[in-house]
N, C-alpha and C. Protein backbone atom coordinates (compact mmCIF):
# COMPACT_ATOMS: atom_id res chain seq x y z
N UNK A 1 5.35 6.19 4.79
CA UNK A 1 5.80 7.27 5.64
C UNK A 1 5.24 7.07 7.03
N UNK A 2 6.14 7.13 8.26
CA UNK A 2 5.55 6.83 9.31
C UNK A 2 5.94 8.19 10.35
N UNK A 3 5.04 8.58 11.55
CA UNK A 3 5.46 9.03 11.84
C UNK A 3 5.06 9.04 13.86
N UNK A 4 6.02 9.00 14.52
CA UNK A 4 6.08 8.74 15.87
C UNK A 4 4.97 9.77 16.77
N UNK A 5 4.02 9.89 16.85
CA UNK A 5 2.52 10.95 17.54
C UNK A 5 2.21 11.14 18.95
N UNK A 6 2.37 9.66 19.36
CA UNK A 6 1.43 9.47 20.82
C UNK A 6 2.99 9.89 21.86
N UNK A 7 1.75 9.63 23.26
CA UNK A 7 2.19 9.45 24.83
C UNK A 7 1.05 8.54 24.88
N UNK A 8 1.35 8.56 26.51
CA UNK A 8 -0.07 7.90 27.16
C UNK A 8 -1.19 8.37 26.83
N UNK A 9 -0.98 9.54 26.72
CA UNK A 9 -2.48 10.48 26.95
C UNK A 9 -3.36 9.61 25.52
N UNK A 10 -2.74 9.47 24.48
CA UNK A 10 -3.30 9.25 23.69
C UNK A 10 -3.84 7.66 23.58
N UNK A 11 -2.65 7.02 24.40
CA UNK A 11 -3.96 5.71 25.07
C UNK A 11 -4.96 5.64 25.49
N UNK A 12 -4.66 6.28 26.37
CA UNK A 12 -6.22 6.54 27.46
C UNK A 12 -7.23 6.74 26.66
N UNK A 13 -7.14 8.33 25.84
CA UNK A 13 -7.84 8.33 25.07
C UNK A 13 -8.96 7.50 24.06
N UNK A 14 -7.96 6.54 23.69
CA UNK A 14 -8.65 6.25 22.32
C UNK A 14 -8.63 4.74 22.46
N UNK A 15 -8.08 3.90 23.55
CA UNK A 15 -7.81 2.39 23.68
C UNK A 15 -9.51 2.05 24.19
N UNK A 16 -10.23 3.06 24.96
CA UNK A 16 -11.56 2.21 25.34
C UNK A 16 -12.70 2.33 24.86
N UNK A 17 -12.34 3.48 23.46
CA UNK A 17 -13.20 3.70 22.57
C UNK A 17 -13.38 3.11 21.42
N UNK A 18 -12.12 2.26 21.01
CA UNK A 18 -11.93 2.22 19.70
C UNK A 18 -11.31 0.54 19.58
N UNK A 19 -11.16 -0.26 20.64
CA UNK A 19 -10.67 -1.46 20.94
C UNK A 19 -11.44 -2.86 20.40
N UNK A 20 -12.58 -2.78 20.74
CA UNK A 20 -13.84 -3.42 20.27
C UNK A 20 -13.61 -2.96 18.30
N UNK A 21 -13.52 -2.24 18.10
CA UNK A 21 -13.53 -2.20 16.66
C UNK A 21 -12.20 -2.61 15.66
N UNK A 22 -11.19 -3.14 16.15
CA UNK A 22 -10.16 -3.83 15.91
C UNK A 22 -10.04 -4.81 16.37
N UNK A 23 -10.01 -5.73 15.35
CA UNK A 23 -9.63 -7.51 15.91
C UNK A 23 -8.23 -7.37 15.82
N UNK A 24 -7.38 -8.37 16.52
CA UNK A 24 -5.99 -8.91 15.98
C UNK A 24 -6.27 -10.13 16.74
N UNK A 25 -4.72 -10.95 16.05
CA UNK A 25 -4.43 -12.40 16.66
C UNK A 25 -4.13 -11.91 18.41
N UNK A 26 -3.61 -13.21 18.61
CA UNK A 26 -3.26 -12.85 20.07
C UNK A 26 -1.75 -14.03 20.61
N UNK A 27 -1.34 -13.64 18.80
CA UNK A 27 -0.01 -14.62 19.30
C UNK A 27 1.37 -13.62 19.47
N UNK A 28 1.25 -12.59 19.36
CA UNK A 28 2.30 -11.57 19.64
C UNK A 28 1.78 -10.43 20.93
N UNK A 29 0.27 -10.26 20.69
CA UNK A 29 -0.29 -9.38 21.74
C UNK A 29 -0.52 -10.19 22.53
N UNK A 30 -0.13 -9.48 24.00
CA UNK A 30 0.50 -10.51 25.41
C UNK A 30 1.42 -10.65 25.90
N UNK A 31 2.57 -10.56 25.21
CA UNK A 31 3.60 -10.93 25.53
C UNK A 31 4.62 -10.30 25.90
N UNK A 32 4.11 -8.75 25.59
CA UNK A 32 4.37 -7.91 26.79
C UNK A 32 4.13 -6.77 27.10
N UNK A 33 4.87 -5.64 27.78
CA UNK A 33 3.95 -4.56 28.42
C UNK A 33 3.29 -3.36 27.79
N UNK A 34 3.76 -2.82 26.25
CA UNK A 34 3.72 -1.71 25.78
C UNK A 34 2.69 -1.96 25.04
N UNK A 35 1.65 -1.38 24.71
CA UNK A 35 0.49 -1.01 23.74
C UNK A 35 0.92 0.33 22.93
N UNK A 36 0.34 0.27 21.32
CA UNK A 36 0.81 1.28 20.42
C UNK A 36 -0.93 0.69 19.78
N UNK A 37 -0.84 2.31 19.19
CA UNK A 37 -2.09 2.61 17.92
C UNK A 37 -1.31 2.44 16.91
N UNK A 38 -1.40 2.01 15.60
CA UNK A 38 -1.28 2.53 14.32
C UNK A 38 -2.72 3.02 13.56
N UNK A 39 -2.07 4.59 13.18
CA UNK A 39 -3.14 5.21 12.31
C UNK A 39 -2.37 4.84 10.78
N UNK A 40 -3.92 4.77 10.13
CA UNK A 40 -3.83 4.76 8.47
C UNK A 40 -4.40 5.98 8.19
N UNK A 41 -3.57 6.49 6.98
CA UNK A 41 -3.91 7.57 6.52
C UNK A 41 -4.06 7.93 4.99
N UNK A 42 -4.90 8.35 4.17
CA UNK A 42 -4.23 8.51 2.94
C UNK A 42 -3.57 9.63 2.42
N UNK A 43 -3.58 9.75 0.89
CA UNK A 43 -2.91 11.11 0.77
C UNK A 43 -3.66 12.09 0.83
N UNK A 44 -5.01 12.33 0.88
CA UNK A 44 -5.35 13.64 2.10
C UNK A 44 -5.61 14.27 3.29
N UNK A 45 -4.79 12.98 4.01
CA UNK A 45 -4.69 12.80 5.54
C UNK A 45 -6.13 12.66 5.86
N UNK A 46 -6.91 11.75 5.18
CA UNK A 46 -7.81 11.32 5.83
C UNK A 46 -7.68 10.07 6.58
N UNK A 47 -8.72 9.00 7.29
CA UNK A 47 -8.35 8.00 7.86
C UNK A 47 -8.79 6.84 6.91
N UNK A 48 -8.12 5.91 6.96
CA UNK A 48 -8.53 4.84 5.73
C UNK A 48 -9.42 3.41 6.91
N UNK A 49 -10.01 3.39 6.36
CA UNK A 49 -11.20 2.28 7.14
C UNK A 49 -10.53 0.65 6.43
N UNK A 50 -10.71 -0.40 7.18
CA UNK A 50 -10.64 -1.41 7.23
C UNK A 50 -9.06 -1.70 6.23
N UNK A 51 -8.21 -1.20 6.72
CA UNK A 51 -6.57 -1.50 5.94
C UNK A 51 -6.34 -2.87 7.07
N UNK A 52 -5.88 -3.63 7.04
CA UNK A 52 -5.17 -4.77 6.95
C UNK A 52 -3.90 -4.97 7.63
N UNK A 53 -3.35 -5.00 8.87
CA UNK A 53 -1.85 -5.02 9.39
C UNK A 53 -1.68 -6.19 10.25
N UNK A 54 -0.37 -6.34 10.09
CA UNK A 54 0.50 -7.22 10.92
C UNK A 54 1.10 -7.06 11.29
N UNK A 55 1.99 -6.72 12.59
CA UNK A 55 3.03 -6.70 13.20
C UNK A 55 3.93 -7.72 13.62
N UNK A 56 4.89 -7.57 13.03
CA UNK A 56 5.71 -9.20 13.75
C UNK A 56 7.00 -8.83 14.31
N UNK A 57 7.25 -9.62 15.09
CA UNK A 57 8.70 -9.72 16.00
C UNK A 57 9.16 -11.00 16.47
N UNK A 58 9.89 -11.45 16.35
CA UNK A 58 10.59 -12.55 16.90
C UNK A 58 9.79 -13.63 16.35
N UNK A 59 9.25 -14.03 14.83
CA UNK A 59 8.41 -15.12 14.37
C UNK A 59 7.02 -14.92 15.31
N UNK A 60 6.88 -14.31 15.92
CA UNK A 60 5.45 -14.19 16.53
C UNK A 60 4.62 -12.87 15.80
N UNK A 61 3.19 -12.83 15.51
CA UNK A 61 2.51 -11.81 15.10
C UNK A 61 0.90 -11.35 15.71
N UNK A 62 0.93 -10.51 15.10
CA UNK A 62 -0.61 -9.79 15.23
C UNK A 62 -1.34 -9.10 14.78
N UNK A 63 -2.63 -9.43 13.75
CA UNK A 63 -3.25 -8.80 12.91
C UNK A 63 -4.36 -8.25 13.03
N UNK A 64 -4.49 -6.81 12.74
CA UNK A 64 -5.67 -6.73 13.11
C UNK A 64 -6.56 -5.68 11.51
N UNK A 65 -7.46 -5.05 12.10
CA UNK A 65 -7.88 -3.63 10.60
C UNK A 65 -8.19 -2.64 11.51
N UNK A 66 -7.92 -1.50 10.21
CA UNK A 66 -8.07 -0.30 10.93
C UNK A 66 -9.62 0.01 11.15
N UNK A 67 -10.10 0.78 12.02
CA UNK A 67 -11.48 0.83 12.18
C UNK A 67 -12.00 2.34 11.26
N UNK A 68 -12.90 2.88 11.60
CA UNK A 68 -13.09 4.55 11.16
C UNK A 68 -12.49 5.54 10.94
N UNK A 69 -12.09 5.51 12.16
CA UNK A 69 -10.84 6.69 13.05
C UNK A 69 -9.33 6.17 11.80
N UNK A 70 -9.44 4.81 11.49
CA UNK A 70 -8.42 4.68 10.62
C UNK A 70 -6.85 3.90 11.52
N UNK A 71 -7.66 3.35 12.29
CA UNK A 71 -6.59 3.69 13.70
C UNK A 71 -6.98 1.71 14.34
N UNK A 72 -5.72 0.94 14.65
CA UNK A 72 -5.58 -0.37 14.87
C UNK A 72 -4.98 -0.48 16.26
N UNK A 73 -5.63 -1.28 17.64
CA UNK A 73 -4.88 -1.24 18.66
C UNK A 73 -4.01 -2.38 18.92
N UNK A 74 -2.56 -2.27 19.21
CA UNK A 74 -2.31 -3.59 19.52
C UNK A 74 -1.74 -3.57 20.82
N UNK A 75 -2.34 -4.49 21.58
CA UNK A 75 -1.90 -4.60 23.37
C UNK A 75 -1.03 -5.31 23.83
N UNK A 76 -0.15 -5.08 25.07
CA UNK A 76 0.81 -5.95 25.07
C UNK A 76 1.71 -6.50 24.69
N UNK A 77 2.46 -5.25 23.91
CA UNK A 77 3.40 -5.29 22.71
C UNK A 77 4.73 -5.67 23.33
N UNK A 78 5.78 -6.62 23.23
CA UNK A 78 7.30 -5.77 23.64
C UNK A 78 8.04 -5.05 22.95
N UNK A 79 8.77 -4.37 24.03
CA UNK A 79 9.56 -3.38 23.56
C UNK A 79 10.50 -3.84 22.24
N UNK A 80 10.82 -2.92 21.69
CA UNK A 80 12.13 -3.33 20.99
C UNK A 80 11.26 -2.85 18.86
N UNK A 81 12.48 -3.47 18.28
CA UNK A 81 12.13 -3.16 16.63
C UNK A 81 10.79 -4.39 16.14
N UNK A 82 9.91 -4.04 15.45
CA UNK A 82 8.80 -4.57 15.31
C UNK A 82 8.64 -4.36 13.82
N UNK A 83 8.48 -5.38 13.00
CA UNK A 83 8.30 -5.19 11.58
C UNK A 83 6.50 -5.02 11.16
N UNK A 84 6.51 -4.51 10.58
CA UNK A 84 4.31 -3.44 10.24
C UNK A 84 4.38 -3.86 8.68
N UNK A 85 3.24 -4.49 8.17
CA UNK A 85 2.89 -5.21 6.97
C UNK A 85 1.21 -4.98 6.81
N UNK A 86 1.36 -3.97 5.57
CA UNK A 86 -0.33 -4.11 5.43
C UNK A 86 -0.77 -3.85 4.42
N UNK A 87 -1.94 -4.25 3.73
CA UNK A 87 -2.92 -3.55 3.01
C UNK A 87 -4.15 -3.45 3.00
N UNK A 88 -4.40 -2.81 1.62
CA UNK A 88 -5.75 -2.84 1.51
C UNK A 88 -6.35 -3.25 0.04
N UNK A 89 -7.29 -3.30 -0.57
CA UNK A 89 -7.66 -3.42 -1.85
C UNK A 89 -7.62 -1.75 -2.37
N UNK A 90 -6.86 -1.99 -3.80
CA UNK A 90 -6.63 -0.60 -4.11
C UNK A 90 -6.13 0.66 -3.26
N UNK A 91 -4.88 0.52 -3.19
CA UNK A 91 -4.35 1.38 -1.94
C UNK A 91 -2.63 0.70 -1.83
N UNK A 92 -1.76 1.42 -1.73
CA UNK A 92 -0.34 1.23 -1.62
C UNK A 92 -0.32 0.14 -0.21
N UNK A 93 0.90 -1.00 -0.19
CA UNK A 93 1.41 -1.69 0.68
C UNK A 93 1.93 -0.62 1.93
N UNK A 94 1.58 -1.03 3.00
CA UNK A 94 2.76 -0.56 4.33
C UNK A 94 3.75 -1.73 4.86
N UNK A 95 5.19 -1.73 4.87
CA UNK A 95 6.52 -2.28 4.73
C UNK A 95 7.30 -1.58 5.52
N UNK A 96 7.39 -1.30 7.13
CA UNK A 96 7.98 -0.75 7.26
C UNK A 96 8.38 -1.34 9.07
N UNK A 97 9.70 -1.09 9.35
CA UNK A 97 10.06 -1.23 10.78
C UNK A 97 9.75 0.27 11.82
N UNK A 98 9.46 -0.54 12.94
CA UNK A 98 8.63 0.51 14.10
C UNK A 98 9.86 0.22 15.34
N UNK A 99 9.93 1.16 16.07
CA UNK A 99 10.98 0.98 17.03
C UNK A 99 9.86 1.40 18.16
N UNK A 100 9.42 0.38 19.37
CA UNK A 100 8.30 0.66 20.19
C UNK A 100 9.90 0.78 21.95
N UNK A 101 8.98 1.63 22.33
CA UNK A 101 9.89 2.31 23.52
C UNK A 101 9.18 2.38 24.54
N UNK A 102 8.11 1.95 24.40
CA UNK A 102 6.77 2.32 26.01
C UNK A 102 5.59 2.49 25.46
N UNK A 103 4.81 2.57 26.77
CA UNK A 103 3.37 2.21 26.58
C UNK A 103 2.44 3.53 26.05
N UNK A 104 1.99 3.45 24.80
CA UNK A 104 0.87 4.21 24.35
C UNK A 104 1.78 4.75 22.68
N UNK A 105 2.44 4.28 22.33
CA UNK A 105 3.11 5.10 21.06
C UNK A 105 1.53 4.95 20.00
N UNK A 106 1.89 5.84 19.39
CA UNK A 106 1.06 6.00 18.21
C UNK A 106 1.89 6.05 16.94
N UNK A 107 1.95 5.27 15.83
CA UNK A 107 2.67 5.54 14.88
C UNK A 107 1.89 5.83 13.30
N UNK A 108 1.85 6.44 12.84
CA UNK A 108 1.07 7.53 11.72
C UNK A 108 1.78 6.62 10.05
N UNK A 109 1.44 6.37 9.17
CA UNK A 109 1.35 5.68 7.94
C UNK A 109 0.81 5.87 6.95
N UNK A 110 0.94 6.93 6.14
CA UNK A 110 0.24 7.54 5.45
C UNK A 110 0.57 6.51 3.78
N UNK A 111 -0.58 6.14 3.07
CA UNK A 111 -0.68 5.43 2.00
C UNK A 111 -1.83 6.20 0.87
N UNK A 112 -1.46 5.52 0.08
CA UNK A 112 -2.31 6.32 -1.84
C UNK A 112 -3.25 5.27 -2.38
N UNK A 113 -3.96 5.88 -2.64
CA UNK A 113 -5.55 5.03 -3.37
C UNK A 113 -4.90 5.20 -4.71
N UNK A 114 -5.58 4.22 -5.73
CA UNK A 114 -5.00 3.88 -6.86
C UNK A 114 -5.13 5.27 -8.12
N UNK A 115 -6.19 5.72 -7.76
CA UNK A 115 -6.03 6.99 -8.66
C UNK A 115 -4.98 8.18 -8.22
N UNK A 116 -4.77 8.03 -7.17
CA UNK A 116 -3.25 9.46 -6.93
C UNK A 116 -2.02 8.61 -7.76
N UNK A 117 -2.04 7.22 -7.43
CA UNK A 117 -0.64 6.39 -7.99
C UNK A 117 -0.35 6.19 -9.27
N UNK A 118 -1.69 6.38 -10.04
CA UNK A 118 -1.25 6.32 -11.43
C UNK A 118 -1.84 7.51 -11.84
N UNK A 119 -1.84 8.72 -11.24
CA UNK A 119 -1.48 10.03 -11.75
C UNK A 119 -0.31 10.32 -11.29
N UNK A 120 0.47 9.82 -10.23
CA UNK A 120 1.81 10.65 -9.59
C UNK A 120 2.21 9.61 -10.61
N UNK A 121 2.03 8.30 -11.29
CA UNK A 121 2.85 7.89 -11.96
C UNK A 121 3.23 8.60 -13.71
N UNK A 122 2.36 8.88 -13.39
CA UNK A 122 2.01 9.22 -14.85
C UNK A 122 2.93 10.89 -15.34
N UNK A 123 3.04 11.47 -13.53
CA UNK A 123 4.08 12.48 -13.83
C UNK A 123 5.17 12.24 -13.45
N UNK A 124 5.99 11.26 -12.97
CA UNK A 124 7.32 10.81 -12.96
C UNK A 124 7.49 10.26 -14.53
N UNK A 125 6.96 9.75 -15.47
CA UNK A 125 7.12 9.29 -16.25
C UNK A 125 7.56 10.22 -17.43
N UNK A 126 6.31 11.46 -17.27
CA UNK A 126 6.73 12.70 -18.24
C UNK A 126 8.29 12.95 -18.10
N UNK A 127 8.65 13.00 -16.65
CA UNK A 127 10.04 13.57 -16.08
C UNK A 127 10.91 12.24 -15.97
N UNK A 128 10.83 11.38 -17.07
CA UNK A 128 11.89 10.23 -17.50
C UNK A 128 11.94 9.05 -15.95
N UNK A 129 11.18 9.32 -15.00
CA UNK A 129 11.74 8.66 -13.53
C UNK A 129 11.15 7.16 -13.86
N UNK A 130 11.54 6.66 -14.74
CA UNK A 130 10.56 5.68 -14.99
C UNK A 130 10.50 3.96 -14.02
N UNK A 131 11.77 3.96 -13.32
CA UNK A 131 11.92 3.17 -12.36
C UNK A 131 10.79 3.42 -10.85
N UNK A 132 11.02 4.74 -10.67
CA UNK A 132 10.66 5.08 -9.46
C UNK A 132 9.17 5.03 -9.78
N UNK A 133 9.03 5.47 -11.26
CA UNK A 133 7.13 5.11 -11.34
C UNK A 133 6.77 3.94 -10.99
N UNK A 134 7.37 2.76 -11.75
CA UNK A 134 7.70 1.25 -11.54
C UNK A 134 7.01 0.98 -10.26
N UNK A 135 8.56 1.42 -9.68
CA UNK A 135 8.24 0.84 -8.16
C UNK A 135 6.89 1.52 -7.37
N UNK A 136 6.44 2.45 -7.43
CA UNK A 136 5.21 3.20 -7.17
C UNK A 136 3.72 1.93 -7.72
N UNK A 137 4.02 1.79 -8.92
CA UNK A 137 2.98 1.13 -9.13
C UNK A 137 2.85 -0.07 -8.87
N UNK A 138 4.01 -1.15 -8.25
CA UNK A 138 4.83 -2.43 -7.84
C UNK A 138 3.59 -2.40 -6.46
N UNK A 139 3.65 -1.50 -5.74
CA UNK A 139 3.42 -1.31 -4.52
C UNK A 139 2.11 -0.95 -4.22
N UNK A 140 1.10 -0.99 -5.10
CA UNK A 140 -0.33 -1.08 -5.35
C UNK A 140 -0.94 -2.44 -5.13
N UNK A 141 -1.69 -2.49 -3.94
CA UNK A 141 -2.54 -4.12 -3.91
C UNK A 141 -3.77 -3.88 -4.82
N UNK A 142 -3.55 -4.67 -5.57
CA UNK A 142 -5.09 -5.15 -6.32
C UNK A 142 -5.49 -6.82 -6.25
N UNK A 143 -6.54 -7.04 -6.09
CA UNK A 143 -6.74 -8.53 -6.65
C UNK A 143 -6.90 -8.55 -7.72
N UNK A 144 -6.52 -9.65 -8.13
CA UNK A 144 -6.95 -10.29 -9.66
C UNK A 144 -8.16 -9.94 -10.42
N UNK A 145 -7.90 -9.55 -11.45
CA UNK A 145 -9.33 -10.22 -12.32
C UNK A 145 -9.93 -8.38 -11.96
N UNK A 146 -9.45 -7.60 -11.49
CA UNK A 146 -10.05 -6.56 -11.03
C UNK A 146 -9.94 -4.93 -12.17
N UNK A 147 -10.13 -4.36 -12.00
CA UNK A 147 -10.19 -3.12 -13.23
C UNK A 147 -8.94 -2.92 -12.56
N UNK A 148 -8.66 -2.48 -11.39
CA UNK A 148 -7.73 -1.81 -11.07
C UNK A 148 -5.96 -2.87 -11.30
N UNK A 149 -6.54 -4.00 -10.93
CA UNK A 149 -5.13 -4.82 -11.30
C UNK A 149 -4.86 -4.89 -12.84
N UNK A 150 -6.19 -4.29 -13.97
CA UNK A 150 -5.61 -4.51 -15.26
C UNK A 150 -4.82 -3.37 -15.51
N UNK A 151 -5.28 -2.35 -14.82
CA UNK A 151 -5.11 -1.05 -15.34
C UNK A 151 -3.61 -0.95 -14.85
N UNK A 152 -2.99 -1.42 -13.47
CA UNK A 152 -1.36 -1.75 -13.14
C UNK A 152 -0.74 -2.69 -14.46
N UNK A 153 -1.16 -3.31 -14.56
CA UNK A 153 -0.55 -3.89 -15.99
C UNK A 153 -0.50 -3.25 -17.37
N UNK A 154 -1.27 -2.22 -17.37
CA UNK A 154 -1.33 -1.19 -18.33
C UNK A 154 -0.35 -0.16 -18.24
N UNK A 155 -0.41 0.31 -17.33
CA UNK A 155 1.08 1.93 -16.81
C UNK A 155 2.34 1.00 -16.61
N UNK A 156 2.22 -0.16 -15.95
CA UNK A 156 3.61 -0.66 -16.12
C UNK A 156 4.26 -1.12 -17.74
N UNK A 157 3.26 -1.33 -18.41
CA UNK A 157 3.28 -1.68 -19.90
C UNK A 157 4.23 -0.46 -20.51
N UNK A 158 3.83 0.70 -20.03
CA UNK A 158 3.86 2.25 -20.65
C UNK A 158 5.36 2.71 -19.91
N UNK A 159 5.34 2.36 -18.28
CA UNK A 159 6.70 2.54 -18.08
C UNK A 159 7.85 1.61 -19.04
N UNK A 160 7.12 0.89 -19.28
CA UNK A 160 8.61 -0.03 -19.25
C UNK A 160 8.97 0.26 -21.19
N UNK A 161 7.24 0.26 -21.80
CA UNK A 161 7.68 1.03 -23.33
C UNK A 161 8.61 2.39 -22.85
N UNK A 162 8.28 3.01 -22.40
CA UNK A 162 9.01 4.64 -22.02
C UNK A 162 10.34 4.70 -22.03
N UNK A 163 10.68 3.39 -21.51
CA UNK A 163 12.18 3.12 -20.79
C UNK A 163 12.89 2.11 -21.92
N UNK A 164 12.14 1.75 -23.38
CA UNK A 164 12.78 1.30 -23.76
C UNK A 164 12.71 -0.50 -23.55
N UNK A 165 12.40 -0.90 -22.67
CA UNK A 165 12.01 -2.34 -22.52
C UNK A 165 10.89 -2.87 -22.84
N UNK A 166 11.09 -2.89 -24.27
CA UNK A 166 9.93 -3.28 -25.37
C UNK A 166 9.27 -4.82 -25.29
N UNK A 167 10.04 -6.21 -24.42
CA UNK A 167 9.60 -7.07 -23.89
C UNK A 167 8.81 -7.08 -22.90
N UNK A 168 9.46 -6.44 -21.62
CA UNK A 168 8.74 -6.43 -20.68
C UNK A 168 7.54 -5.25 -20.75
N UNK A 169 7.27 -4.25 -21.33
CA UNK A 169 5.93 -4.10 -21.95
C UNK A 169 5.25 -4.60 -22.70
N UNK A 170 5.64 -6.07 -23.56
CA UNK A 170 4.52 -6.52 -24.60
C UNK A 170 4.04 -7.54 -23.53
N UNK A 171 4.79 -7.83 -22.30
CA UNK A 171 4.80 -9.27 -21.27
C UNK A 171 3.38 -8.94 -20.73
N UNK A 172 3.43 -7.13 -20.35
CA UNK A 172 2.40 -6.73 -19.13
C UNK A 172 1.36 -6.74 -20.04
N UNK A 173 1.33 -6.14 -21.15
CA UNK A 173 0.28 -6.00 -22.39
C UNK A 173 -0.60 -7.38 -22.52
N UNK A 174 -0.09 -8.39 -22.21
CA UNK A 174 -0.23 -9.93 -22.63
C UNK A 174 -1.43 -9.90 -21.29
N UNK A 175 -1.24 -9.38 -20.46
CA UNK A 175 -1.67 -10.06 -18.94
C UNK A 175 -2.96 -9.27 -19.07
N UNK A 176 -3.35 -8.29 -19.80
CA UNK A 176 -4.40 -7.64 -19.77
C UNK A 176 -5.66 -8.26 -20.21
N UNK A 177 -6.65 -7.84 -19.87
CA UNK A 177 -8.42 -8.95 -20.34
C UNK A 177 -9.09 -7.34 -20.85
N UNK A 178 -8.93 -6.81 -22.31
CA UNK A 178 -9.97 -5.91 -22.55
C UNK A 178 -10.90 -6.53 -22.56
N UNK A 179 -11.72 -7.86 -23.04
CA UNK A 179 -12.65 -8.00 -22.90
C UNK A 179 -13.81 -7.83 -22.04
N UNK A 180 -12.98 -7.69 -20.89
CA UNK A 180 -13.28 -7.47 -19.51
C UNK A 180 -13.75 -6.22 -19.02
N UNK A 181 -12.57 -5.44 -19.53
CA UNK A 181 -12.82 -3.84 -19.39
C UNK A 181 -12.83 -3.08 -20.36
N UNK A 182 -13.26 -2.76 -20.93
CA UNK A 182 -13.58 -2.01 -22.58
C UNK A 182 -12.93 -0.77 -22.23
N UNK A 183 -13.04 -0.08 -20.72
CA UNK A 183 -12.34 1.75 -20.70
C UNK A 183 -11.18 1.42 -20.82
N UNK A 184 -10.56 0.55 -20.55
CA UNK A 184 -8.77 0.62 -20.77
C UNK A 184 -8.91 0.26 -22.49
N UNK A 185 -9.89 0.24 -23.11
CA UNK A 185 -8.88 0.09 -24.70
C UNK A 185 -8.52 1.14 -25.52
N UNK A 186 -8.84 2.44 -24.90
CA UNK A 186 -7.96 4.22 -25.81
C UNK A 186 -6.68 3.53 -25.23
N UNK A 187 -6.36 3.27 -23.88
CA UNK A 187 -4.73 3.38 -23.70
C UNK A 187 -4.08 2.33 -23.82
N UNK A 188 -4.69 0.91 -24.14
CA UNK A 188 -4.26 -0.26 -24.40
C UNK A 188 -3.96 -0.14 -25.94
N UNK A 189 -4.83 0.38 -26.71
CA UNK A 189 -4.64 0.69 -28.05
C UNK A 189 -3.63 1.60 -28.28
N UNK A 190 -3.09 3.09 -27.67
CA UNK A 190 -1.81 3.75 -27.72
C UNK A 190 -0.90 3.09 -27.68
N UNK A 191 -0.83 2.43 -26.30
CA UNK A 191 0.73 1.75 -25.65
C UNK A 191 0.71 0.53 -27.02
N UNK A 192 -0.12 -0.26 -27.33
CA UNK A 192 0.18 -1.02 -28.25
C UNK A 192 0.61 -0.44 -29.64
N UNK A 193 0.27 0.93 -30.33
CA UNK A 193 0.62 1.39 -31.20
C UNK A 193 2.14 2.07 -31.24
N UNK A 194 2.27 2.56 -29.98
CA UNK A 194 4.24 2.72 -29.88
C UNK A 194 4.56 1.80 -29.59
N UNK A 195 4.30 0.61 -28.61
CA UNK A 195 4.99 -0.46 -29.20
C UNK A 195 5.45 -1.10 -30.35
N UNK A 196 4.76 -1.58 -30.85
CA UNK A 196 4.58 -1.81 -32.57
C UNK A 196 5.39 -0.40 -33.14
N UNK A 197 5.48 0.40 -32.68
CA UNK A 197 6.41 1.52 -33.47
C UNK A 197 8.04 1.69 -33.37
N UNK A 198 8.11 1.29 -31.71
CA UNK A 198 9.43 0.63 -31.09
C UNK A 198 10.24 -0.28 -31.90
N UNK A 199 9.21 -1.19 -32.04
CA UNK A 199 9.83 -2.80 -32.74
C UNK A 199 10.57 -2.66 -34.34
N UNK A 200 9.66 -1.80 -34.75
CA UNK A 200 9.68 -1.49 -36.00
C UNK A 200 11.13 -0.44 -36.50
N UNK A 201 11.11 0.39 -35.21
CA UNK A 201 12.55 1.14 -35.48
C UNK A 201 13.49 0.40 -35.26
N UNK A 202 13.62 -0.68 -34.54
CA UNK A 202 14.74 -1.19 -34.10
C UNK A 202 14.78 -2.79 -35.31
């Protein structure tokens, strides 16, 4: 979700305070006149610290992280449609096009830590949405090898039993390491017991 905030004023503001605390490349910043903030936000509109972005246009880019404030400067932007790519560890992807028009835009991005995503998943699922949970949980960065990337392989296991796609839940089931994590085995042990109950009706 993005949403269009600034003027100048809000350059001024916040570009000589907060500049030093954002790195980016400097193969897209330069090249021309408009500077924009992007704020990170999560779902309690707080600011998310060190998220991860890229902006690209025309095969050229610029990466930088968000600082405290939650908030990334990039200088010397040109005008025109600009594609925004980011994450973080544990925390939803940002995928989205920015339309920059002049100097100082601020554009707002609000993203979900992994425990809102597999509770909002967990109530689309009651209410049959089981794609849209899917894609909700698709859109979760985890690294490997991590509690939180087993535990995406676990709810997607459960969407996809829910929905009837008794393969592609035994696939995600497969990818899991309880050994690893002992708290996922109450729900690794359920989803595996309607599975096995699935198979059996059919």
């Amino acid at each position: 979700m993005k949403r269009k905030l600034g003027s100048f004023l809000w350059l001024i503001t916040f570009c000589a305070v907060y500049l030093c605390s954002c790195s980016s490349t400097k193969k897209l910043s330069g090249t021309g006149n408009s500077e924009i903030i992007i704020l990170v936000i999560d779902e309690n509109n707080k600011p998310v610290k060190d998220y991860q972005l890229t902006i690209t246009q025309n095969n050229l880019d610029s990466s930088g992280f968000s600082n405290e404030q939650g908030m990334c400067f990039f200088p010397g932007i040109p005008d025109g449609q600009v594609f925004v790519t980011g994450y973080k560890k544990e925390c939803t992807r940002i995928q989205s096009v920015i339309q920059i028009q002049g100097c100082g835009d601020v554009f707002c991005f609000k993203v979900q830590g992994a425990q809102s995503v597999f509770c909002r998943a967990l109530e689309l699922y009651k209410n049959n949405h089981y794609e849209q949970a899917l894609a909700l949980i698709e859109n979760l960065y985890a690294q490997e090898d991590t509690l939180c990337c087993n535990a995406i392989h676990l709810f997607k296991a459960y969407g996809f039993l829910m929905g009837s796609n008794l393969d592609s839940a035994q696939e995600e089931l497969t990818m899991i390491d309880m050994d690893a994590f002992p708290e996922l085995v109450p729900l690794f042990t359920a989803v595996s017991s309607k599975l096995e109950e699935g198979r059996n009706e059919n």
